[in-house]
C-alpha atoms as a PDB file:
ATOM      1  CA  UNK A   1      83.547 119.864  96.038  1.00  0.00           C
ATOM      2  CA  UNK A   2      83.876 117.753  92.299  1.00  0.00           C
ATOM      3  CA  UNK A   3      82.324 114.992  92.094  1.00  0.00           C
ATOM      4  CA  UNK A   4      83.560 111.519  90.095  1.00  0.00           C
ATOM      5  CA  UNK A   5      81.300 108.852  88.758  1.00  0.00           C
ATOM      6  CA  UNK A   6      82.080 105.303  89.940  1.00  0.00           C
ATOM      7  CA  UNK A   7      80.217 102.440  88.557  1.00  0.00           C
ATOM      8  CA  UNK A   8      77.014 102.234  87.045  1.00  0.00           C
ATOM      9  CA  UNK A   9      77.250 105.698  86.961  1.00  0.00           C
ATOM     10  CA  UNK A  10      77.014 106.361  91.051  1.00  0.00           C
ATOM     11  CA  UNK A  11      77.780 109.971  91.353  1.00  0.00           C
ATOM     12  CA  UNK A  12      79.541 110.870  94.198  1.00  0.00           C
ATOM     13  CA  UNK A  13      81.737 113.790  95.792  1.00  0.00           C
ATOM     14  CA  UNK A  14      85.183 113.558  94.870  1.00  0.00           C
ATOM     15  CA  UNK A  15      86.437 112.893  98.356  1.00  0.00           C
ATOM     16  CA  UNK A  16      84.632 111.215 100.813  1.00  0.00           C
ATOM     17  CA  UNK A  17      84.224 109.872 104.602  1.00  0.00           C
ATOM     18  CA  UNK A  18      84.954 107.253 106.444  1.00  0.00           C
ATOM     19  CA  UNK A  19      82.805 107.011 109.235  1.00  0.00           C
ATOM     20  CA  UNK A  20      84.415 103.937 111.394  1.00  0.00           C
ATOM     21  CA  UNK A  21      86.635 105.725 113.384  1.00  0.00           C
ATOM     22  CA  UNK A  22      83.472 107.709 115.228  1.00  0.00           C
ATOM     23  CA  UNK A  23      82.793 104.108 117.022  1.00  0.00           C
ATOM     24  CA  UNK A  24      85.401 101.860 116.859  1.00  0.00           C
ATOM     25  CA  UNK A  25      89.428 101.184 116.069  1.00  0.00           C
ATOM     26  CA  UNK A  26      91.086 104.744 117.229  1.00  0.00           C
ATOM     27  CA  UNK A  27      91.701 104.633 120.566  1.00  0.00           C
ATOM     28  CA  UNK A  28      88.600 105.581 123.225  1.00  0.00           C
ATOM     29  CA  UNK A  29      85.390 106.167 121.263  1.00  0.00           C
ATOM     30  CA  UNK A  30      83.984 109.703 121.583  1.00  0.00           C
ATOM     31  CA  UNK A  31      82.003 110.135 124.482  1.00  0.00           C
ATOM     32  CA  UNK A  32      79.847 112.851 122.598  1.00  0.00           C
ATOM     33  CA  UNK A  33      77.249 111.296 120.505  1.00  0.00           C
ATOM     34  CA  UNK A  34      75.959 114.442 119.349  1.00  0.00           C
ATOM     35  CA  UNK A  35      79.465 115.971 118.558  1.00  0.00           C
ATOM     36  CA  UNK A  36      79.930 113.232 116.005  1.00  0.00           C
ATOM     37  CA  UNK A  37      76.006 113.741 114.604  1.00  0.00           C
ATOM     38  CA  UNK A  38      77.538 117.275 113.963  1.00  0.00           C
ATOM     39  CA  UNK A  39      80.471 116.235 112.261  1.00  0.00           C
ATOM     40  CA  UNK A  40      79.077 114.290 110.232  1.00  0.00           C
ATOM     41  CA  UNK A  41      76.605 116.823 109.367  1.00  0.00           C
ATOM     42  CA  UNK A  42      79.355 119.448 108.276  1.00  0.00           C
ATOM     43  CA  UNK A  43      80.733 116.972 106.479  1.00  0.00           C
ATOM     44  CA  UNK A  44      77.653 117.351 104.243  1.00  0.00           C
ATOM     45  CA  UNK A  45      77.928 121.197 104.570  1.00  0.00           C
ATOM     46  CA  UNK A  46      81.159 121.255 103.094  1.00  0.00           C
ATOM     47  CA  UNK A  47      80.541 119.083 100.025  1.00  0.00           C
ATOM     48  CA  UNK A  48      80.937 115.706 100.886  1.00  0.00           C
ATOM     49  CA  UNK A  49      78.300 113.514 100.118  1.00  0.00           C
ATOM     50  CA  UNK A  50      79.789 109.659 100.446  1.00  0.00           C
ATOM     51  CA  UNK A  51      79.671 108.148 103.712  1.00  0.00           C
ATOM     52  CA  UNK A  52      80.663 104.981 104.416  1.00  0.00           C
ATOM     53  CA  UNK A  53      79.781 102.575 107.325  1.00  0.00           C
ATOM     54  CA  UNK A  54      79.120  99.115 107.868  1.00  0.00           C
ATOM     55  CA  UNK A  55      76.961  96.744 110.439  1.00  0.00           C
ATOM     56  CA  UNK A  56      80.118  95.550 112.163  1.00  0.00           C
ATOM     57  CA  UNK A  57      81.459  98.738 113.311  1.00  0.00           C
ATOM     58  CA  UNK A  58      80.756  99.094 116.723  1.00  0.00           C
ATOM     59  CA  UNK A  59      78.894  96.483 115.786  1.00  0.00           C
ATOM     60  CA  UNK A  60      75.928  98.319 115.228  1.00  0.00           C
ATOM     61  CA  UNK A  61      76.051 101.771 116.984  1.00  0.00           C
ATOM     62  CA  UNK A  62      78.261 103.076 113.422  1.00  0.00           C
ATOM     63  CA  UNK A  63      74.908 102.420 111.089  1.00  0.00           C
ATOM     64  CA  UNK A  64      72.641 104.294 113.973  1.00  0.00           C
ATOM     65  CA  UNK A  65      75.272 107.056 114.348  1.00  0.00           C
ATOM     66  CA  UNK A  66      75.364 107.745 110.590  1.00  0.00           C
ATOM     67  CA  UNK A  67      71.306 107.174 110.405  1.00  0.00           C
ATOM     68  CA  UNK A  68      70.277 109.676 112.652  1.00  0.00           C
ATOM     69  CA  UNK A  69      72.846 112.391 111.494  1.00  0.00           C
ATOM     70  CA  UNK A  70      72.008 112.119 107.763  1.00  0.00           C
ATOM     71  CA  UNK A  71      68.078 111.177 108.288  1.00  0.00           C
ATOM     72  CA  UNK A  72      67.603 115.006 107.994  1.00  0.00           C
ATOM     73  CA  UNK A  73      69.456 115.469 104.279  1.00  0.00           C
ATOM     74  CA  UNK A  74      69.277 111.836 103.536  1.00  0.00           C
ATOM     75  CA  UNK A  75      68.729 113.295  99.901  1.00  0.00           C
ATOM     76  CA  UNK A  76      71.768 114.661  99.680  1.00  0.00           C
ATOM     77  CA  UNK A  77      73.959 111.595 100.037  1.00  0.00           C
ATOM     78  CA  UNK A  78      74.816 108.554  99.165  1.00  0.00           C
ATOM     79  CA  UNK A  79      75.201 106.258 102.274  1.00  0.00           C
ATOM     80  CA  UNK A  80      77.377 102.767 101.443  1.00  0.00           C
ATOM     81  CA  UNK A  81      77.834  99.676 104.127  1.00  0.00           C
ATOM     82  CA  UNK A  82      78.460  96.253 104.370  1.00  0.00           C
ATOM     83  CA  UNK A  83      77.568  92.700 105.191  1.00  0.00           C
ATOM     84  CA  UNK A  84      79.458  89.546 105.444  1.00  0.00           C
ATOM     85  CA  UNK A  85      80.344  89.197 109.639  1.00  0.00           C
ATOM     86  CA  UNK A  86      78.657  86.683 111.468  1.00  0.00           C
ATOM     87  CA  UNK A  87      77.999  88.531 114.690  1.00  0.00           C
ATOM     88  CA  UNK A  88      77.605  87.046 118.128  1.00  0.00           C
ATOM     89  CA  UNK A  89      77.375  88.706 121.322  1.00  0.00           C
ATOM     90  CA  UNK A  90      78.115  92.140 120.304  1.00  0.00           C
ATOM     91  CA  UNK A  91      81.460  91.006 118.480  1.00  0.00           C
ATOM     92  CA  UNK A  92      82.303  89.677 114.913  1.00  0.00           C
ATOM     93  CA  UNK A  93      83.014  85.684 115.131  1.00  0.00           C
ATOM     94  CA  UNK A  94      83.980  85.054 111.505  1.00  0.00           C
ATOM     95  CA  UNK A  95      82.212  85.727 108.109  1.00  0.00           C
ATOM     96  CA  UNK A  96      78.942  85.093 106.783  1.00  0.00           C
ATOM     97  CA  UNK A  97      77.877  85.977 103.553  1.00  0.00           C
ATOM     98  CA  UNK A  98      75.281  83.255 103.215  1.00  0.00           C
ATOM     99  CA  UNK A  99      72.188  84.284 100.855  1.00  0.00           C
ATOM    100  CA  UNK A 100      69.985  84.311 104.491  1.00  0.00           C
ATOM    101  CA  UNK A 101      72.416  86.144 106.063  1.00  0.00           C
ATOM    102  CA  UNK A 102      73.069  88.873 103.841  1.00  0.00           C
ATOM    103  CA  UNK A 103      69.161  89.457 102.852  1.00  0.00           C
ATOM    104  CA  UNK A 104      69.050  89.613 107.167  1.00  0.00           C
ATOM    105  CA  UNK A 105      71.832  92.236 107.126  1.00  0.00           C
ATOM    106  CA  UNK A 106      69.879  94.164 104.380  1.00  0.00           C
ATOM    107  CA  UNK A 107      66.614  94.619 106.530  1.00  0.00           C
ATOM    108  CA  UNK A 108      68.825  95.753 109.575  1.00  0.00           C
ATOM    109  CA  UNK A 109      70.935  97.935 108.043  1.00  0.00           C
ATOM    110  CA  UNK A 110      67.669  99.727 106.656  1.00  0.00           C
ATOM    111  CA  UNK A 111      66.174  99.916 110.008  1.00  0.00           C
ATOM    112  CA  UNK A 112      69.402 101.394 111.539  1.00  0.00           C
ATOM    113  CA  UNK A 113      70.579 103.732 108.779  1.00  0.00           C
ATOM    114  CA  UNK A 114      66.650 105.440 108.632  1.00  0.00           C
ATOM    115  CA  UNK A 115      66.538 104.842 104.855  1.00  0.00           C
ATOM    116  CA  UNK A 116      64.090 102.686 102.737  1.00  0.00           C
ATOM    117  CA  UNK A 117      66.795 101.905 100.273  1.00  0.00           C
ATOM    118  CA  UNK A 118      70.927 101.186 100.743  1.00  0.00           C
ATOM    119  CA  UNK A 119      72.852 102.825  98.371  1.00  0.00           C
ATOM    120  CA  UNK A 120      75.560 100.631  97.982  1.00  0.00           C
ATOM    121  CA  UNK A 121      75.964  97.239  99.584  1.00  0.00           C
ATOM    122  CA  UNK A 122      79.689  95.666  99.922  1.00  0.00           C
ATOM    123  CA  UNK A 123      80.676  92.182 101.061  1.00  0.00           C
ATOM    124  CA  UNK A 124      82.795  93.157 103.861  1.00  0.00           C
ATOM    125  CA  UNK A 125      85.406  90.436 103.026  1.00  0.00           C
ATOM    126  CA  UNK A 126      85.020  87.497 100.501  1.00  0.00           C
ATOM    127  CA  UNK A 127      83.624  84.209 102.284  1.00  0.00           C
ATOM    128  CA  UNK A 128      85.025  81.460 101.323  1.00  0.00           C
ATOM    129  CA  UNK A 129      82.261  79.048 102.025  1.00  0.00           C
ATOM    130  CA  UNK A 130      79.535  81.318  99.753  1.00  0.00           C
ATOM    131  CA  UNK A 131      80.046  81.088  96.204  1.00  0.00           C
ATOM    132  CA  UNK A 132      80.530  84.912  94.818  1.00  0.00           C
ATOM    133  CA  UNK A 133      77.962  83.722  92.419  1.00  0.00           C
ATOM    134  CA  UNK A 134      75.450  83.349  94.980  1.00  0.00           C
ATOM    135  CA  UNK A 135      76.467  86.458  96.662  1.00  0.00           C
ATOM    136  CA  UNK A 136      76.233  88.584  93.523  1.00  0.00           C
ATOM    137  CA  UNK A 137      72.667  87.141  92.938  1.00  0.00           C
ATOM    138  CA  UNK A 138      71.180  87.609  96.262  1.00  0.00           C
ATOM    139  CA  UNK A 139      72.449  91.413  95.888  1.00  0.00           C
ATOM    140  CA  UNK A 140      70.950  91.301  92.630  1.00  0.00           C
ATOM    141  CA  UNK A 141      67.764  90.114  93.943  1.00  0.00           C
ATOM    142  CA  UNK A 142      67.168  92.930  96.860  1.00  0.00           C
ATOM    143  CA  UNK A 143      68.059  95.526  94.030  1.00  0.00           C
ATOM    144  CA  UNK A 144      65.184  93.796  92.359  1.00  0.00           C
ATOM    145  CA  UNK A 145      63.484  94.209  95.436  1.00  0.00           C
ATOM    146  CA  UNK A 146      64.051  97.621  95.500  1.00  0.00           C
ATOM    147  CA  UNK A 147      66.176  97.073  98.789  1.00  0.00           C
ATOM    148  CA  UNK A 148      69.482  98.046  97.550  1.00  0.00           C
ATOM    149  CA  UNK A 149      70.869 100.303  94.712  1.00  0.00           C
ATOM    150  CA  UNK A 150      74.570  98.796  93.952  1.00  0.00           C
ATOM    151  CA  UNK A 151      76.577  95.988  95.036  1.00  0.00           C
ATOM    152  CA  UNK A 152      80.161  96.153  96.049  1.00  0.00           C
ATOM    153  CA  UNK A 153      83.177  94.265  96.733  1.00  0.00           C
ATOM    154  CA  UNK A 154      85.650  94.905  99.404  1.00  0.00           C
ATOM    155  CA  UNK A 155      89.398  93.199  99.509  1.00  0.00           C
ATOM    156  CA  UNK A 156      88.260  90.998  97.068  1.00  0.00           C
ATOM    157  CA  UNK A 157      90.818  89.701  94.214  1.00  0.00           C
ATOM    158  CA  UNK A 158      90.633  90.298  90.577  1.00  0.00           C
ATOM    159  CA  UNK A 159      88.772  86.820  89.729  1.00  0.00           C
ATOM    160  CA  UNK A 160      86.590  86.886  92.183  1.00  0.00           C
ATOM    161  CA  UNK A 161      85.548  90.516  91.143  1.00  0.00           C
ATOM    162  CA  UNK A 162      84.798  89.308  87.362  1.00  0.00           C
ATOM    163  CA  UNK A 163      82.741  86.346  88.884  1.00  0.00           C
ATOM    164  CA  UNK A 164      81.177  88.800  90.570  1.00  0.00           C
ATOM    165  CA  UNK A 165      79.918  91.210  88.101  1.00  0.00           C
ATOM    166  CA  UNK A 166      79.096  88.453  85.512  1.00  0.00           C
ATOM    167  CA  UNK A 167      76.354  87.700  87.525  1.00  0.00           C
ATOM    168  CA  UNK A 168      75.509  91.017  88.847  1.00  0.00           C
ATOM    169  CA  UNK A 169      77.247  94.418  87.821  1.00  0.00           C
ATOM    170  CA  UNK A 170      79.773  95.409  90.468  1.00  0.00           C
ATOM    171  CA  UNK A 171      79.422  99.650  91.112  1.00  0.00           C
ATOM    172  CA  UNK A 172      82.273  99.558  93.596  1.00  0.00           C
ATOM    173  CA  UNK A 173      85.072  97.808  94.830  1.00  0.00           C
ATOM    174  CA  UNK A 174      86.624  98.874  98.301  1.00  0.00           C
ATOM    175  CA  UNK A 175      90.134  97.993  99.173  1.00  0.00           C
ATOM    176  CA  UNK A 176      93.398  99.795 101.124  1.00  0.00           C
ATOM    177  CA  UNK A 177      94.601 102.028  98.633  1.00  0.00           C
ATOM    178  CA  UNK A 178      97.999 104.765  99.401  1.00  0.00           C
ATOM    179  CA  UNK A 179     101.201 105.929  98.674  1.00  0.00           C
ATOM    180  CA  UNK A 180     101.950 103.491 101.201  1.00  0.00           C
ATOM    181  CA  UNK A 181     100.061 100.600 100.474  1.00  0.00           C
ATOM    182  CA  UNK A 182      99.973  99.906  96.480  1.00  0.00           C
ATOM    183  CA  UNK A 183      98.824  95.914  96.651  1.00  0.00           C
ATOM    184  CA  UNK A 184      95.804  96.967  93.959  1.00  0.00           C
ATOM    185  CA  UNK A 185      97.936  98.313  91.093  1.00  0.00           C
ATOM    186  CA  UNK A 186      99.301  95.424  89.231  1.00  0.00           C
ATOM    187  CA  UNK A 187      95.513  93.554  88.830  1.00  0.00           C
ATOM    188  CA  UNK A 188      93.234  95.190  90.588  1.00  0.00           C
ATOM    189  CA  UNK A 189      93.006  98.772  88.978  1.00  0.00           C
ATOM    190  CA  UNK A 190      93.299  96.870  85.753  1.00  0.00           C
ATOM    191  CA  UNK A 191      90.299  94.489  86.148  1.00  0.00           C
ATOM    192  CA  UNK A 192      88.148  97.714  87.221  1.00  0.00           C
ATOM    193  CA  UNK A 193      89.413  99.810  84.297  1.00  0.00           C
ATOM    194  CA  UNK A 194      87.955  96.889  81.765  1.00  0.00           C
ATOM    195  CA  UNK A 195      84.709  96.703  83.588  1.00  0.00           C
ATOM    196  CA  UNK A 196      84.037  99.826  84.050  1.00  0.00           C
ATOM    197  CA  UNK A 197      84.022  99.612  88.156  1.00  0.00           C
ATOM    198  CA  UNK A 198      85.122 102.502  90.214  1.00  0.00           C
ATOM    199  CA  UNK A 199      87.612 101.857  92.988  1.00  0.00           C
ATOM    200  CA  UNK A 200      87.106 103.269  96.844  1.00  0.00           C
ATOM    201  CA  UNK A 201      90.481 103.300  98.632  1.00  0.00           C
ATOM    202  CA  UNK A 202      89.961 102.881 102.806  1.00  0.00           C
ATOM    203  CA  UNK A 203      92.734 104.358 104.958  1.00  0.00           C
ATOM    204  CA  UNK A 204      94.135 106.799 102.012  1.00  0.00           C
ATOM    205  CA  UNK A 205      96.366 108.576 104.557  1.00  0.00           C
ATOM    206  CA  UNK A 206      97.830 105.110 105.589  1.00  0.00           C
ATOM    207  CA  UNK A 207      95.702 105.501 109.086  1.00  0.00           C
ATOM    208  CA  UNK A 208      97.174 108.663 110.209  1.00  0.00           C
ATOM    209  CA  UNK A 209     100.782 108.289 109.016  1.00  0.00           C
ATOM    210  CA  UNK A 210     101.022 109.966 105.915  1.00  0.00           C
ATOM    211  CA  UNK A 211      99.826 112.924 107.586  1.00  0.00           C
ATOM    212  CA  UNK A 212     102.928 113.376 109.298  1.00  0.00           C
ATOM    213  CA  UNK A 213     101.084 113.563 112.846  1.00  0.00           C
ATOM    214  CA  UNK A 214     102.296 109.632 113.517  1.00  0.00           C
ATOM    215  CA  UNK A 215     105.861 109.615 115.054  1.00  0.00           C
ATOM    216  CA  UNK A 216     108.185 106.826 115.793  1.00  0.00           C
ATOM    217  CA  UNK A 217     107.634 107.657 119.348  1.00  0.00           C
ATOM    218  CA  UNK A 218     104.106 108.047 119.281  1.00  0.00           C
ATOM    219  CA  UNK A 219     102.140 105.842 121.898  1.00  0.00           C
ATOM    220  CA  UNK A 220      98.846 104.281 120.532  1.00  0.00           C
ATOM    221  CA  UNK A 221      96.149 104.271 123.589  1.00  0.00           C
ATOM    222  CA  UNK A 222      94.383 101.351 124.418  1.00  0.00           C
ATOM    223  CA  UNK A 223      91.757 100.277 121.543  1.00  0.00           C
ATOM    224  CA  UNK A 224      93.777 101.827 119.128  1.00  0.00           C
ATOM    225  CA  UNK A 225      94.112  98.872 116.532  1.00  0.00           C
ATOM    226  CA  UNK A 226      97.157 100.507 115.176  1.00  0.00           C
ATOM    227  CA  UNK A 227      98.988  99.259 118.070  1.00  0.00           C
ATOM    228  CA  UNK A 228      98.551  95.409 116.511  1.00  0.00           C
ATOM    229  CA  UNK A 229      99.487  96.197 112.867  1.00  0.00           C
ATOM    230  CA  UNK A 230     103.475  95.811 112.075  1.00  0.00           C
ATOM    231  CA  UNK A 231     103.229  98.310 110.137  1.00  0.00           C
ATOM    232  CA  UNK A 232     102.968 100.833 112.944  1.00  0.00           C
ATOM    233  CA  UNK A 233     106.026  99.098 115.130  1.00  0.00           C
ATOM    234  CA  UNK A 234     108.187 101.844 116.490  1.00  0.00           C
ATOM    235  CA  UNK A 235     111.302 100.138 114.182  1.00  0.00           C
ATOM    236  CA  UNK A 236     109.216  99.951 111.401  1.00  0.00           C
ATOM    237  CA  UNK A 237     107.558 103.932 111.555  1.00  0.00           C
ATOM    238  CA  UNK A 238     110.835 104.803 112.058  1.00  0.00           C
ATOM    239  CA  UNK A 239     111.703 103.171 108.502  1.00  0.00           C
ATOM    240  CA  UNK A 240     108.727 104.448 106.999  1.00  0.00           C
ATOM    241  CA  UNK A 241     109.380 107.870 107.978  1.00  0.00           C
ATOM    242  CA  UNK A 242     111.243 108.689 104.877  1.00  0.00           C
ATOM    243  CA  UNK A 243     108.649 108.707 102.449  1.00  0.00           C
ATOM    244  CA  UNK A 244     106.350 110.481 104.638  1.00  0.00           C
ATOM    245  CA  UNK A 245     108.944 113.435 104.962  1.00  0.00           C
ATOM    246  CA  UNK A 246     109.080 113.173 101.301  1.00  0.00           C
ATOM    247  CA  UNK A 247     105.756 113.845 101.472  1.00  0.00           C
ATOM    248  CA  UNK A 248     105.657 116.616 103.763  1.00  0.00           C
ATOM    249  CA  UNK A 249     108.864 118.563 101.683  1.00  0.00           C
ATOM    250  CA  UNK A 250     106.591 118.535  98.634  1.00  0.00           C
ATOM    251  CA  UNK A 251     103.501 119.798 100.338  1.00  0.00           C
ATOM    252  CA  UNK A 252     105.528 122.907 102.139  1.00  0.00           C
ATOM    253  CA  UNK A 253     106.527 123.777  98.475  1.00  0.00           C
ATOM    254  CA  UNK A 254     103.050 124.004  97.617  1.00  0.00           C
ATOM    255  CA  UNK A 255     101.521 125.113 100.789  1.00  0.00           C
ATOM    256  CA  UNK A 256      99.686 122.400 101.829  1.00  0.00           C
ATOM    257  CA  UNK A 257      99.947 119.323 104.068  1.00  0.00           C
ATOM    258  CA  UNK A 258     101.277 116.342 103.451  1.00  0.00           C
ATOM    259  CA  UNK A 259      97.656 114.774 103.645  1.00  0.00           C
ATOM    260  CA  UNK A 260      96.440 116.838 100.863  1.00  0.00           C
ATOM    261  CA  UNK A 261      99.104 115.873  99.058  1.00  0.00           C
ATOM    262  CA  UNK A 262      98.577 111.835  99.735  1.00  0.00           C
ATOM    263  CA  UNK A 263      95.112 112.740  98.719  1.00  0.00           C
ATOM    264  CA  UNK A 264      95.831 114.799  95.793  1.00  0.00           C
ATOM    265  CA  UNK A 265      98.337 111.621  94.443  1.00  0.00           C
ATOM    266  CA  UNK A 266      95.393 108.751  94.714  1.00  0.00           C
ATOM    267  CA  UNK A 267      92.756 111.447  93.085  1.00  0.00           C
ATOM    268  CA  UNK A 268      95.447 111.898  90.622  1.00  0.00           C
ATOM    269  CA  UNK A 269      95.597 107.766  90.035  1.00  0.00           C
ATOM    270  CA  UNK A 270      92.353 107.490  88.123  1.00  0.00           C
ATOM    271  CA  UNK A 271      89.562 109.658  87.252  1.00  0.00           C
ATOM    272  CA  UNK A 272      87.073 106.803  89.116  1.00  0.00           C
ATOM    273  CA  UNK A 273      88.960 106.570  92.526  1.00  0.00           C
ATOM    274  CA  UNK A 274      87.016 108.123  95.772  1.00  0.00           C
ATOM    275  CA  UNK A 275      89.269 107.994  98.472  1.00  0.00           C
ATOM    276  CA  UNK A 276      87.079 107.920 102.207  1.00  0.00           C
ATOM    277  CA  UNK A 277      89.311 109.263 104.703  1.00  0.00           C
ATOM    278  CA  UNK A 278      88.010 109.439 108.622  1.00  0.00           C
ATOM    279  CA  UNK A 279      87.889 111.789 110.950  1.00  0.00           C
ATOM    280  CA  UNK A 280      86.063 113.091 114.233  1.00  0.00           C
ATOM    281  CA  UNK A 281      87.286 116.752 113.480  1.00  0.00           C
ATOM    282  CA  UNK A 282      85.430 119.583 111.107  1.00  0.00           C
ATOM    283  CA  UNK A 283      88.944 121.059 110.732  1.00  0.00           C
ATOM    284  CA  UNK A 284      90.143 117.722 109.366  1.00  0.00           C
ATOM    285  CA  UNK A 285      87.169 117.089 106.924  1.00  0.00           C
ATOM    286  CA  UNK A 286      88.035 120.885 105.667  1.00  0.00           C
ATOM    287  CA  UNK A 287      91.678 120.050 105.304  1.00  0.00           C
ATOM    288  CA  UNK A 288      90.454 116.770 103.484  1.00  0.00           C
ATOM    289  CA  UNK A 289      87.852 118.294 100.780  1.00  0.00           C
ATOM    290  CA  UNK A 290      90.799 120.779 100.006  1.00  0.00           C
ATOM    291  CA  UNK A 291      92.962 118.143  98.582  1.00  0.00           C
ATOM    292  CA  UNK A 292      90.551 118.001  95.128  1.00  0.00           C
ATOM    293  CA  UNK A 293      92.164 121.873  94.446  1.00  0.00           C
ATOM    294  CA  UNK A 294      95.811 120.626  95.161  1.00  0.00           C
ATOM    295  CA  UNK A 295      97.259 119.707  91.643  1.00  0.00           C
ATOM    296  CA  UNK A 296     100.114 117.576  91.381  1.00  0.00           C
ATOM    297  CA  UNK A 297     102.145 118.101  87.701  1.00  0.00           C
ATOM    298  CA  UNK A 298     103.521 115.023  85.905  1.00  0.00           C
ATOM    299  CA  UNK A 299     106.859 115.416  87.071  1.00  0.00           C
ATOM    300  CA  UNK A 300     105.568 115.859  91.100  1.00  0.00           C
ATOM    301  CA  UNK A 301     103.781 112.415  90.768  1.00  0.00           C
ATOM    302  CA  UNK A 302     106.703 110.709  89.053  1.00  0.00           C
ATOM    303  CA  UNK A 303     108.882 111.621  92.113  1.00  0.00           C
ATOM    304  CA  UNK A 304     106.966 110.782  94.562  1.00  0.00           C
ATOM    305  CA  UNK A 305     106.438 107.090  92.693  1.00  0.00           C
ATOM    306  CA  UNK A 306     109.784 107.253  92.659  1.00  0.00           C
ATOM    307  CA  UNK A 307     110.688 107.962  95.892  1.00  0.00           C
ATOM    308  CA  UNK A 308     107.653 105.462  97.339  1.00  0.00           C
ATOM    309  CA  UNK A 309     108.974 102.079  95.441  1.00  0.00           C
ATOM    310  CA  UNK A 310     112.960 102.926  96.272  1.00  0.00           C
ATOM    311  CA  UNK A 311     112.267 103.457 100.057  1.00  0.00           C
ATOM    312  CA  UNK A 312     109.386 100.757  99.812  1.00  0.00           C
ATOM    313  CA  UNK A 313     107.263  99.979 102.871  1.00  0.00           C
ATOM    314  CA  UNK A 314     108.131  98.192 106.228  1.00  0.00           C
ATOM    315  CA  UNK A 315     105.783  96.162 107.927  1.00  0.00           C
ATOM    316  CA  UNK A 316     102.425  94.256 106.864  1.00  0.00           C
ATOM    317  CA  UNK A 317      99.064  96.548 106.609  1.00  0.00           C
ATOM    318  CA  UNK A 318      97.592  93.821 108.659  1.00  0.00           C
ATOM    319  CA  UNK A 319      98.164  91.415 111.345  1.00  0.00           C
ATOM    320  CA  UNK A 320      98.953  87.849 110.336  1.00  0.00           C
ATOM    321  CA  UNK A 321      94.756  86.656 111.158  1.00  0.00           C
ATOM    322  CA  UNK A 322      93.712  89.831 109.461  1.00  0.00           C
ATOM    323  CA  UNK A 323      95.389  89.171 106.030  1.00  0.00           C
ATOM    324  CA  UNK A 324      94.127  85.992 105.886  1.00  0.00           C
ATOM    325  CA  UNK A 325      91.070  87.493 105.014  1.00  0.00           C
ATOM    326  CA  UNK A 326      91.700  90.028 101.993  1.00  0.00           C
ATOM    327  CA  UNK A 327      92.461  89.183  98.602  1.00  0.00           C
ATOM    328  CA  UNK A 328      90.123  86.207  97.658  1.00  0.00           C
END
């Protein structure tokens, strides 16, 4: 597996994993705690050493999950989760990123994750209510502490990032990232570039459906929390389907899948991007750490730009409550 440097000169494999989807979002949670444990421990066999989690994914049981897996090689990888949910009777009831809060999130996290020090620390989503300032300097002060590594940003706009880092320097900035989804290209990508901050897309394979697996037919089960995006109406997969068979023609050419090849495009984007795709499968993380040898020439990633703006994209990535909460 290669490995890219994102901020502050975090080294970290090339591809890594998103561990959400072991406890929450995709349908009926595995029932078979120490399957995932395993997973998550070939992930490490196979190269990948980036995992991200965050307090609010299960909520909890994602942090513990990930803690006792990697407790073993915790020197081998770099763990990354999150604060900013104000949680209440095992659910998320809004955000919280006050200076109190986050420092609270901090010593839990620790606890649950098995490790004396976080990584990397993201604001889940920008709080309104919290100045960034103040949430950039009580970051800055568990670093001090020794509590933390690097602070992150996740969904957070281009202004807010700057604030950000003025006050503290931003490693990492999290936000939906695809062929599919290309919202951080026109100031996001930019504002990184200057500052020198590397850039984690989430759902790289557009939550399944670049992989070709998603049909317009295809019947989420209950939990699955494609089922409330538009994005993932029957109508508008149908739409959508064009780019992902695209997709699919180019990988047969090169013997590959059309995930690799959604992979191999973002990796392609900028030499600081670390896409985190999930998975509960070995077979999938395999697949996944295969895209970094899957070279796409000039002309390959022009067409498929091509092809992604002139079909363009049906449906919001979110629901309408959900996108009130990205891009402050």
């Amino acid at each position: 597996m290669h490995t890219r440097t994102l901020g502050q000169g975090l080294q970290v494999s090339a591809i890594g994993l998103g561990c959400m989807g072991m406890s929450q979002s995709y349908g009926p949670n595995p029932g078979d705690r120490q399957a995932m444990i395993g997973v998550l421990r070939d992930a490490v066999e196979i190269g990948i050493t980036f995992f991200d989690t965050a307090e609010v994914y299960g909520p909890f049981v994602n942090e513990e999950l990930v803690g006792e897996a990697l407790e073993p090689i915790r020197d081998q990888v770099v763990i990354a989760t999150k604060f900013g949910w104000r949680i209440e009777n095992g659910r998320s009831v809004g955000l919280d990123s006050t200076p109190d809060r986050i420092r609270q999130v901090a010593d839990d996290s620790l606890r649950r994750l098995r490790v004396d020090t976080l990584d990397l620390f993201y604001q889940h989503r920008v709080d309104p209510d919290v100045p960034i300032e103040d949430v950039a300097g009580t970051v800055g002060e568990l670093v001090q502490a020794g509590k933390v590594r690097h602070f992150g940003l996740s969904e957070a706009a281009a202004g807010t990032i700057r604030a950000a880092h003025a006050v503290h320097p931003v490693t990492a900035v999290q936000s939906e990232y695809s062929l599919w989804t290309r919202d951080p290209e026109p100031e996001i990508l930019p504002t990184l570039a200057e500052l020198g901050i590397g850039f984690v897309p989430f759902s790289p394979l557009g939550k399944g459906f670049l992989t070709g697996t998603v049909k317009p037919n295809t019947a989420f089960a209950d939990g699955d929390v494609r089922g409330t995006i538009p994005r993932f109406s029957s109508e508008n997969r149908t739409a959508n389907k064009l780019l992902v068979d695209h997709v699919a023609e180019l990988a047969a050419t090169k013997g590959a899948s059309p995930g690799q090849v959604a992979l191999a495009w973002l990796l392609a984007q900028r030499p600081w991007i670390v896409p985190i795709p999930g998975t509960r499968r070995r077979e999938r993380l395999e697949e996944n750490a295969r895209a970094t040898v899957v070279a796409l020439s000039a002309d390959e990633l022009a067409d498929l730009n091509a092809v992604a703006y002139t079909i363009g994209v049906h449906g919001d990535r979110y629901n309408e409550q959900h996108m009130s909460y990205v891009g402050r």
